[in-house]
C-alpha atoms as a PDB file:
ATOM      1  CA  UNK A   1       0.000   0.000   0.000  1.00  0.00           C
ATOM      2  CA  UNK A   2       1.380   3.341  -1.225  1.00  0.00           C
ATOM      3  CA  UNK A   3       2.102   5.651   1.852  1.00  0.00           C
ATOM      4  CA  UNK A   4       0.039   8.718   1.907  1.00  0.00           C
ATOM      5  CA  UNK A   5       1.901  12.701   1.375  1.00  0.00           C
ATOM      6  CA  UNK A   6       1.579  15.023   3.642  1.00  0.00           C
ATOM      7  CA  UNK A   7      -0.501  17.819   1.947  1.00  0.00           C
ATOM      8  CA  UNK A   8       0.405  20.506   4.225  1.00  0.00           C
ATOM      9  CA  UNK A   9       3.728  20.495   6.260  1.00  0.00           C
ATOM     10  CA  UNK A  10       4.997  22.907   8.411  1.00  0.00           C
ATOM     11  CA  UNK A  11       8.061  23.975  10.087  1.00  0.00           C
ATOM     12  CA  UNK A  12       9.413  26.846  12.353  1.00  0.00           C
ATOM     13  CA  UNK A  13      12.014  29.380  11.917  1.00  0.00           C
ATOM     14  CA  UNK A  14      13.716  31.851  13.673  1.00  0.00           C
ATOM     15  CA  UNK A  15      13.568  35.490  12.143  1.00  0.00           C
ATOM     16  CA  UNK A  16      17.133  35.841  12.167  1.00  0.00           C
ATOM     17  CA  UNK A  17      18.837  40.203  12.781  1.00  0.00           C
ATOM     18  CA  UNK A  18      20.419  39.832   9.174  1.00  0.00           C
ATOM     19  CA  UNK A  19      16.939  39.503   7.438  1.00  0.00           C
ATOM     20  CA  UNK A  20      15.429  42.622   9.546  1.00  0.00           C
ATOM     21  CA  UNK A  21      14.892  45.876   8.491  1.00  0.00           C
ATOM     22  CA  UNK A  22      15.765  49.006  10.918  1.00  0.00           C
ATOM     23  CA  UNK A  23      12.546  48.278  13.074  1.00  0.00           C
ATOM     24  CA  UNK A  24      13.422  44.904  13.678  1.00  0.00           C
ATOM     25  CA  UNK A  25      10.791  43.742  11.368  1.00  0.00           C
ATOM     26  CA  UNK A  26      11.383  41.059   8.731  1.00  0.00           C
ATOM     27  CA  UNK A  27      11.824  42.740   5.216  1.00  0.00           C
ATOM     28  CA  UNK A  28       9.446  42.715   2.893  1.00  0.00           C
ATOM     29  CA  UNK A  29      11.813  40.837  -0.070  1.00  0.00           C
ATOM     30  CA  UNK A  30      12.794  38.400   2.881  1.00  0.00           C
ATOM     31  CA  UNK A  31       9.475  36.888   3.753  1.00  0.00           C
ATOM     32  CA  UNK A  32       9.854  35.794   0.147  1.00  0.00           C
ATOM     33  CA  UNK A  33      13.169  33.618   0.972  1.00  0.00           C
ATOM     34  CA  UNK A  34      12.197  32.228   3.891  1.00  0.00           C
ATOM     35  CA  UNK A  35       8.648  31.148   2.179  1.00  0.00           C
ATOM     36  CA  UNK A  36      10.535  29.295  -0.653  1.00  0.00           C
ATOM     37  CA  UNK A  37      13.130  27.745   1.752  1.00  0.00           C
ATOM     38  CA  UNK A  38      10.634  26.330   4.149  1.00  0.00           C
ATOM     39  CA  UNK A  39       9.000  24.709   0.630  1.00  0.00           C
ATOM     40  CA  UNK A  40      12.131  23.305  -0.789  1.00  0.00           C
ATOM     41  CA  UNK A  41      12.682  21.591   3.139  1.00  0.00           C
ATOM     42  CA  UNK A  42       8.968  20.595   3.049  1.00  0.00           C
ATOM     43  CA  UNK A  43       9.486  18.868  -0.378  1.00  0.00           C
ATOM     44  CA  UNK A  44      13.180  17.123   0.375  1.00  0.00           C
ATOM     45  CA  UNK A  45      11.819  15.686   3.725  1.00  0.00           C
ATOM     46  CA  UNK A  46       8.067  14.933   3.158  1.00  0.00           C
ATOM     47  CA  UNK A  47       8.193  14.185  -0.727  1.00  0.00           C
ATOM     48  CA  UNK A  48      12.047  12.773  -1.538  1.00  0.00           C
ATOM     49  CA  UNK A  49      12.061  15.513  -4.097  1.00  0.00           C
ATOM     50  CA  UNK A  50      15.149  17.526  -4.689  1.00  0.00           C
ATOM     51  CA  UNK A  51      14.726  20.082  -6.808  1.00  0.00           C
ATOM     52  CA  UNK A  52      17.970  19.794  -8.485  1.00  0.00           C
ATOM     53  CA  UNK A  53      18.097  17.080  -8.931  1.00  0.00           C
ATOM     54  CA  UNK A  54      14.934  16.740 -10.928  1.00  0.00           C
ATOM     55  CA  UNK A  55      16.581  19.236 -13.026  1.00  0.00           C
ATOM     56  CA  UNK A  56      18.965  17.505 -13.828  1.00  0.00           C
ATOM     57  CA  UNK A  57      17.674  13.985 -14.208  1.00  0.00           C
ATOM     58  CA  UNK A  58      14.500  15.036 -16.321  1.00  0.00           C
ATOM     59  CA  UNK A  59      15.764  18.101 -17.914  1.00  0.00           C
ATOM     60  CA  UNK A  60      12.749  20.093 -16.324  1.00  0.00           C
ATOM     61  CA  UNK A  61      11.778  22.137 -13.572  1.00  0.00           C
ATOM     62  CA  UNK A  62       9.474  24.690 -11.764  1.00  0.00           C
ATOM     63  CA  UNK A  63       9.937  28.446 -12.426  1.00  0.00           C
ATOM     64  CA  UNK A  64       8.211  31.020 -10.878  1.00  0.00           C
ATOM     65  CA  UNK A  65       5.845  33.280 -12.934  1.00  0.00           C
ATOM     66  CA  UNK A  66       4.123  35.084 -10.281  1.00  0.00           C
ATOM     67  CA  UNK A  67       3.439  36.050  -6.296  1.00  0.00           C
ATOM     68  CA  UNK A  68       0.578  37.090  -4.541  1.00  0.00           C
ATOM     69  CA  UNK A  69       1.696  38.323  -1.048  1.00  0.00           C
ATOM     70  CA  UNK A  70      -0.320  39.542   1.583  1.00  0.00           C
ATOM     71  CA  UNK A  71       1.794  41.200   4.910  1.00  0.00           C
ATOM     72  CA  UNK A  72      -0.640  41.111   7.455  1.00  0.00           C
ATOM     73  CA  UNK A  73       1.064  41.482  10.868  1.00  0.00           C
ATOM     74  CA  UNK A  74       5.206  42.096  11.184  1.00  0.00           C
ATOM     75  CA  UNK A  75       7.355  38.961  11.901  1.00  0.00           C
ATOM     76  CA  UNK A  76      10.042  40.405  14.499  1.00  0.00           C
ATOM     77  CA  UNK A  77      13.464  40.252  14.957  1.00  0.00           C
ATOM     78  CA  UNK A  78      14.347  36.642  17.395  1.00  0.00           C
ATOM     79  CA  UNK A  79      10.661  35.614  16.541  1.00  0.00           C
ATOM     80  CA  UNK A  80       9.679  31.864  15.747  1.00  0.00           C
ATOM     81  CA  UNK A  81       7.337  31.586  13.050  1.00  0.00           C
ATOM     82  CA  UNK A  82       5.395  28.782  11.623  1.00  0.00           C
ATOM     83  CA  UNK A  83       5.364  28.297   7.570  1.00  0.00           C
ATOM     84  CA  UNK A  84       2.641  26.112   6.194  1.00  0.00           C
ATOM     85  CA  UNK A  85       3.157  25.361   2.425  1.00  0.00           C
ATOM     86  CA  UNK A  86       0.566  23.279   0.366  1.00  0.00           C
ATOM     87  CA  UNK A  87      -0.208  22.781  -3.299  1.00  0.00           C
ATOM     88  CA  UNK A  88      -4.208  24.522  -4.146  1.00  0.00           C
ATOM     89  CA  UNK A  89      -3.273  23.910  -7.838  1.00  0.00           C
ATOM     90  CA  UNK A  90      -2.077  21.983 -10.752  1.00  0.00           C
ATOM     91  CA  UNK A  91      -2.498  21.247 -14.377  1.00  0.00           C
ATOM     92  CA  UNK A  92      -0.179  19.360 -16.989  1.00  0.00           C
ATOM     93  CA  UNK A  93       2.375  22.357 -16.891  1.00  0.00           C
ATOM     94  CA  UNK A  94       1.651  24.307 -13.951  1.00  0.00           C
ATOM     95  CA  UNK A  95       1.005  24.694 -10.150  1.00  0.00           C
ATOM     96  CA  UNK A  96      -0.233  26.851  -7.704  1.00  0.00           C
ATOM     97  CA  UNK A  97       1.581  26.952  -3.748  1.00  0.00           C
ATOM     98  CA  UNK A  98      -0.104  28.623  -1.234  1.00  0.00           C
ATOM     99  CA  UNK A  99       2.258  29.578   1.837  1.00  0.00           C
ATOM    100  CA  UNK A 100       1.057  30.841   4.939  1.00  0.00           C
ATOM    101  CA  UNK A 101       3.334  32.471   7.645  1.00  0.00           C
ATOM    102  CA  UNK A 102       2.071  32.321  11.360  1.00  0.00           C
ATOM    103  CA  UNK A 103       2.793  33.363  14.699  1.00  0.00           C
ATOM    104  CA  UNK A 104       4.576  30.115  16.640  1.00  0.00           C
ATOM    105  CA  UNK A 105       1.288  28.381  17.932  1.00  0.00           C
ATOM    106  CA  UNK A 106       0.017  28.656  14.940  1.00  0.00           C
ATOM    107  CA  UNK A 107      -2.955  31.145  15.932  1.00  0.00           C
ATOM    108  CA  UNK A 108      -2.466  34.155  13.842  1.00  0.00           C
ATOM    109  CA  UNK A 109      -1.766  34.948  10.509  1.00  0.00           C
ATOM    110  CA  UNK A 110       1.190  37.174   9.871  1.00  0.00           C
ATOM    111  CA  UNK A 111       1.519  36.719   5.638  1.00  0.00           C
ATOM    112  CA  UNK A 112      -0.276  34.825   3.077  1.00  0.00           C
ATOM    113  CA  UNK A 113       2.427  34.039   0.203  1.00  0.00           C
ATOM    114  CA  UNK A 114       0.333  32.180  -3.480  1.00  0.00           C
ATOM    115  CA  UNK A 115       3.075  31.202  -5.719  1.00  0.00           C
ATOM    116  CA  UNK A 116       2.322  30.055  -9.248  1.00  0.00           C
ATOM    117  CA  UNK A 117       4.894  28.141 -11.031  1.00  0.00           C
ATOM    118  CA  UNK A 118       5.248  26.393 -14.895  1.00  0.00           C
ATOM    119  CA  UNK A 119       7.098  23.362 -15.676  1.00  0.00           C
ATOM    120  CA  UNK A 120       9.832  24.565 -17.741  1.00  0.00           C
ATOM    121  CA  UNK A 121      12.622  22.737 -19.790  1.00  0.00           C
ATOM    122  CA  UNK A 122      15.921  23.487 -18.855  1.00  0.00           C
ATOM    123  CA  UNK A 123      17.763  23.993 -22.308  1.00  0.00           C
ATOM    124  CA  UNK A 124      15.177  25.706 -24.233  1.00  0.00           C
ATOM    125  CA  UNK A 125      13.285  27.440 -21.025  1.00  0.00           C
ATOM    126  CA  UNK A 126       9.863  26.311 -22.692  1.00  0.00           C
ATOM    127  CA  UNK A 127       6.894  25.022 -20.781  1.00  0.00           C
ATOM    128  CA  UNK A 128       6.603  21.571 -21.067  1.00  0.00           C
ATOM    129  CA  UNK A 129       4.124  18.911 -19.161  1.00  0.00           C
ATOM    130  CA  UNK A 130       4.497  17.356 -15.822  1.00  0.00           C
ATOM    131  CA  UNK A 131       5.722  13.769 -16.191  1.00  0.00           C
ATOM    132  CA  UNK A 132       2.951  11.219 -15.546  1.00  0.00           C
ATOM    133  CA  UNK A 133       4.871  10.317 -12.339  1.00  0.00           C
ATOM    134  CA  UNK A 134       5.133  13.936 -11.139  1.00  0.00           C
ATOM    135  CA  UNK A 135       1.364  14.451 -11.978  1.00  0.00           C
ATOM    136  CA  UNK A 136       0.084  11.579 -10.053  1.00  0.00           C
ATOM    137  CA  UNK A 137       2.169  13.089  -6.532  1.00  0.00           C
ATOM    138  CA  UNK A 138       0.641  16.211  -7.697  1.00  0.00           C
ATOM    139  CA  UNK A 139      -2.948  14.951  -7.404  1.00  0.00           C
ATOM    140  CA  UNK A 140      -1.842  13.197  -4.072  1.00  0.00           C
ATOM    141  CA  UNK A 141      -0.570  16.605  -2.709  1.00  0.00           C
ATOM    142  CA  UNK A 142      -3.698  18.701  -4.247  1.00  0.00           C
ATOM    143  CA  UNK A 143      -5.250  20.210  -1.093  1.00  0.00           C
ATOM    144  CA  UNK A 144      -8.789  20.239  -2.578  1.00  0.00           C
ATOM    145  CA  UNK A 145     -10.609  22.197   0.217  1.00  0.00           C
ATOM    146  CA  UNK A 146      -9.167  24.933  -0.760  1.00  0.00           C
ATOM    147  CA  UNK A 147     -11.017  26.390  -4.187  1.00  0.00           C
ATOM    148  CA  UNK A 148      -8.298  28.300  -5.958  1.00  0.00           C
ATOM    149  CA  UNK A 149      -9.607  30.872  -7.821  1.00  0.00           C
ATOM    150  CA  UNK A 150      -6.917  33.010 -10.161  1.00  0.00           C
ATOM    151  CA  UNK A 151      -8.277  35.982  -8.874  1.00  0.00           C
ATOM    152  CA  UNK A 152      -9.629  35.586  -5.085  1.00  0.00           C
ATOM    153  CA  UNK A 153      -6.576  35.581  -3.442  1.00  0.00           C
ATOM    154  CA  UNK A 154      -7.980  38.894  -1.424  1.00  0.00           C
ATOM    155  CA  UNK A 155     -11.190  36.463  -0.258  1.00  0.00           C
ATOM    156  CA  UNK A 156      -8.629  33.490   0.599  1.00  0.00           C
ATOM    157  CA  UNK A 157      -6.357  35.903   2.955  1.00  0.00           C
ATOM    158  CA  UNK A 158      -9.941  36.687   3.945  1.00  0.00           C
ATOM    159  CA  UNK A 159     -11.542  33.760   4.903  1.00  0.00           C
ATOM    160  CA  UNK A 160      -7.955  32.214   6.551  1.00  0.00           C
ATOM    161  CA  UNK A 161      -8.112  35.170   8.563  1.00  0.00           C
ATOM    162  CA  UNK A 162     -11.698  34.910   9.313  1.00  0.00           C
ATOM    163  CA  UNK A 163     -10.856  30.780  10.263  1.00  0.00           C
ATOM    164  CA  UNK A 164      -8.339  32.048  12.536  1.00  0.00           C
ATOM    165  CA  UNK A 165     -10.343  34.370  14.451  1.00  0.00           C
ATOM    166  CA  UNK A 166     -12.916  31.446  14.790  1.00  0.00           C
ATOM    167  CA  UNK A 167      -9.983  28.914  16.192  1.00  0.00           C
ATOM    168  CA  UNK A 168      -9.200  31.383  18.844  1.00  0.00           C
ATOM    169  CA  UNK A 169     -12.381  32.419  19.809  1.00  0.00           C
ATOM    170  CA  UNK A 170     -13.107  28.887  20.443  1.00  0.00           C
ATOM    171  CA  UNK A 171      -9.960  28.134  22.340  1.00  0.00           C
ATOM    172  CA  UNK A 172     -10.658  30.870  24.524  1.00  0.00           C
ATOM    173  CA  UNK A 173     -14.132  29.582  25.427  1.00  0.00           C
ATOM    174  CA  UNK A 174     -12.214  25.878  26.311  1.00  0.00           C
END
């Protein structure tokens, strides 16, 4: 029996001096680096996919075409965060991550990062389809609760928000 993926993994960081800007916040362009790095760990340990490798060994790999980020509440200097990265989209050449970036227990939102990515061939930089293998861990990995819409990121930073908000509210009544 094949062993079920984890759709959504998460890890914490520290928000490290170096990546702060001069009121101890977490720069803008940063929150980018530390969104990507927590998805290339989530994919090495929870999916045996390197990303170089696959580069090299199929001649293909994921480039980014766009961001959607939402900053919603600073990350601060000596901070632990929590990064939740999922996949809300695929199709034969591309994908959609959604990464989330949230205080340590997990209880409020701080940014809201959608990445969309195409399959690209390394010599020519063309799109090119998913292998058959790649698309069947794709569909695995789809987190299909979530309805990705092109254009509603706004009502998905929304409604995680609104989720939130709930979680606590009920924790508080416990």
């Amino acid at each position: 029996m094949a062993v079920k993926l984890l759709q959504t993994p998460e890890t914490t960081y520290r928000i490290h001096f170096q990546d702060c800007d001069m009121l101890g916040h977490l720069n803008n362009a940063r929150y980018l680096d530390y969104f990507l790095n927590a998805r290339e760990d989530h994919t090495t340990e929870h999916y045996a996919l390197n990303l170089g490798q696959l580069a090299k060994e199929e001649g293909a790999g994921w480039v980014i075409t766009k961001h959607h980020i939402a900053y919603l509440r600073p990350a601060n200097h000596g901070e632990t965060v929590r990064i939740r990265t999922q996949l809300i989209h695929f199709d034969n050449s591309n994908l959609v991550v959604e990464m989330q970036m949230l205080s340590e227990d997990g209880s409020r939102l701080k940014s809201v990062l959608w990445s969309e990515m195409a399959f690209v061939r390394v010599a020519s930089a063309t799109r090119t389809d998913h292998t058959d293998e790649l698309m069947d861990m794709l569909d695995q990995l789809d987190v299909e609760d979530v309805s990705y819409d092109p254009d509603g990121f706004d009502e998905r930073v929304k409604s995680l928000r609104k989720k939130l908000k709930r979680d606590r509210a009920g924790r508080d009544d416990e």
